[in-house]
Protein backbone atom coordinates (compact mmCIF):
# COMPACT_ATOMS: atom_id res chain seq x y z
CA UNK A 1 43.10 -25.48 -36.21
CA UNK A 2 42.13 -28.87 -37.10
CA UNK A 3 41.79 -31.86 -34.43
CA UNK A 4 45.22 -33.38 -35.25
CA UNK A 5 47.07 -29.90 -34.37
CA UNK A 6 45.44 -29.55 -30.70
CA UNK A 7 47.55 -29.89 -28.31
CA UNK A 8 46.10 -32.28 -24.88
CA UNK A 9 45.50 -30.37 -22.04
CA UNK A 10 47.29 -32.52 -19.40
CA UNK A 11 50.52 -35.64 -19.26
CA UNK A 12 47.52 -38.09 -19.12
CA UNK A 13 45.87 -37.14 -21.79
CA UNK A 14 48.72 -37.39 -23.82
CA UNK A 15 49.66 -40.69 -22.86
CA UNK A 16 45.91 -41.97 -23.33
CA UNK A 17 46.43 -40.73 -27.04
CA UNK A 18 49.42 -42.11 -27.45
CA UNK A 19 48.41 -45.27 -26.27
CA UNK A 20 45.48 -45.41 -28.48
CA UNK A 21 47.26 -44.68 -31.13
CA UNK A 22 49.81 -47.45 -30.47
CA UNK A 23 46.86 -49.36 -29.94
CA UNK A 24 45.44 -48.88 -33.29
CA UNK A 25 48.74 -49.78 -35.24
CA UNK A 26 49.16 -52.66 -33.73
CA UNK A 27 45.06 -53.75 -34.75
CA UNK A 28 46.26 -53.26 -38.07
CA UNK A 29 49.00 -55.89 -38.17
CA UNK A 30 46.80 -58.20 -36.67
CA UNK A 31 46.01 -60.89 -39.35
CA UNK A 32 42.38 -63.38 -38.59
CA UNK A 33 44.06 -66.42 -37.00
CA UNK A 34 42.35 -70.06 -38.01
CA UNK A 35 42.19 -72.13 -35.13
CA UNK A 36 42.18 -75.98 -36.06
CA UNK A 37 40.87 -78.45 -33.62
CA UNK A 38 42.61 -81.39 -33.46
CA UNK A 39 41.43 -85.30 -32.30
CA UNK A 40 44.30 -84.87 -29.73
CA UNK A 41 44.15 -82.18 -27.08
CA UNK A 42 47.22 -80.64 -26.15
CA UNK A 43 48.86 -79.61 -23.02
CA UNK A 44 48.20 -76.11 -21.37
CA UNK A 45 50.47 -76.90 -18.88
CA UNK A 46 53.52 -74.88 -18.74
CA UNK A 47 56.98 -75.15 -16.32
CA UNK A 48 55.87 -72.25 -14.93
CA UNK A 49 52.21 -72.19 -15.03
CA UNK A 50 52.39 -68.58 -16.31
CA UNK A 51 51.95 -68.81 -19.70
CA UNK A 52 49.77 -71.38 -21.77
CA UNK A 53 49.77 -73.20 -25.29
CA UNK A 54 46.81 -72.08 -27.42
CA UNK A 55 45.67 -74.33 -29.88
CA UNK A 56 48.07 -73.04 -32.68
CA UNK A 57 51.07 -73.66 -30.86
CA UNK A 58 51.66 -69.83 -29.49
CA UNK A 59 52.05 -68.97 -25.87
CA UNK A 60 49.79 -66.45 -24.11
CA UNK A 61 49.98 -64.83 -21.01
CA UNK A 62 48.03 -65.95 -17.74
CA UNK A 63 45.14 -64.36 -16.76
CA UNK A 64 46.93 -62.61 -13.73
CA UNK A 65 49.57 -61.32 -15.95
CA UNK A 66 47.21 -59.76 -17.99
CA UNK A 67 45.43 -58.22 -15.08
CA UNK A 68 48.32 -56.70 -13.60
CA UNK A 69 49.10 -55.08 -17.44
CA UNK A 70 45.48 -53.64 -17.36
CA UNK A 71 45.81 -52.22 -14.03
CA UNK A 72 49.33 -50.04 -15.41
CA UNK A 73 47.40 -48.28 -18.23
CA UNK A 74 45.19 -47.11 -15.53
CA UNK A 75 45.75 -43.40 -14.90
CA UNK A 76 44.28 -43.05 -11.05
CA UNK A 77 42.65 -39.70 -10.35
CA UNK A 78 44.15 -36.94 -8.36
CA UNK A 79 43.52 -36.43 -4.17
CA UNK A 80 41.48 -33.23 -5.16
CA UNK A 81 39.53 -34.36 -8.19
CA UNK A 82 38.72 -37.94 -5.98
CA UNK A 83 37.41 -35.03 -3.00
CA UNK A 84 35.45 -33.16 -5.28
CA UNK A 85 33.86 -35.80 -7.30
CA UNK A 86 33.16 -37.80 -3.93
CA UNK A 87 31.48 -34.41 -2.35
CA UNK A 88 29.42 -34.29 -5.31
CA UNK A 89 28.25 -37.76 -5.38
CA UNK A 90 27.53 -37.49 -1.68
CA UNK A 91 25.00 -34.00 -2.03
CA UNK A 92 23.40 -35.34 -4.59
CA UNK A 93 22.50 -38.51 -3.18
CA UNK A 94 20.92 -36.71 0.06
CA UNK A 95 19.17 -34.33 -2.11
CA UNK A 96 17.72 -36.98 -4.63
CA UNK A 97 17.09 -39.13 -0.97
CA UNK A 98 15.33 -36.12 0.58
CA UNK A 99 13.70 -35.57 -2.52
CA UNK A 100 12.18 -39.54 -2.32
CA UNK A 101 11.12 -38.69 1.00
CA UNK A 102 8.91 -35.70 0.36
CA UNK A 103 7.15 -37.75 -2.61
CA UNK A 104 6.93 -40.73 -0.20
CA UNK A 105 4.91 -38.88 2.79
CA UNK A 106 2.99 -36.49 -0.32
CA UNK A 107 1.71 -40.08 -1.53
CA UNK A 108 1.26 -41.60 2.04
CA UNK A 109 -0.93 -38.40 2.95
CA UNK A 110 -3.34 -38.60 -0.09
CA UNK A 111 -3.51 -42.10 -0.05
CA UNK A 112 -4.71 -41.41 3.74
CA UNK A 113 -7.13 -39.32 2.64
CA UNK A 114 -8.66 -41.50 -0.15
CA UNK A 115 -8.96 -44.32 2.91
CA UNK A 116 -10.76 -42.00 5.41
């Protein structure tokens, strides 16, 4: 079965690849824009202040606009997967802590030692 047959295991990841791939074709029919500078500098200022003039004459979005488009791609995790994966971050951070500590008083009592 070769990659292109598999089937994703969950909605997500279906919609991640489907979003990559619309991602991809639209790379494609991107063409290298050549910005000009001019003597005269232009406006940015729009009626709305949403949207600004870039150099070619095009509008973009705002910054904010673009923001709140990144943050709707996001696919948030699950209650249960955010539990788990928070349980596990917090055991291993108080075994690699206790682990510190042992080292710490090891070195503090041989260091003692070599002072006596």
């Amino acid at each position: 079965m070769s990659e292109s047959e598999k089937k994703p295991e969950t909605a997500s990841e279906e919609k991640l690849n489907t979003e990559k791939a619309e991602a991809v074709s639209q790379d494609s029919e991107k063409k290298p824009v050549i910005s000009q500078t001019s003597s005269k500098k232009e406006s940015n200022n729009s009626s709305d202040g949403s949207q600004k003039k870039s150099s070619d004459g095009k509008t973009k979005p705002s910054f904010w606009k673009g923001v709140k488009t990144e943050f709707k791609k996001i696919v948030w995790p699950k209650k249960s997967t955010l539990v788990k994966q928070s349980g596990v971050v917090m055991a291993v951070s108080i075994i690699i802590g206790a682990m510190i500590a042992v080292i710490d008083r090891v070195v503090l009592y041989g260091i003692d030692l070599l002072v006596k």
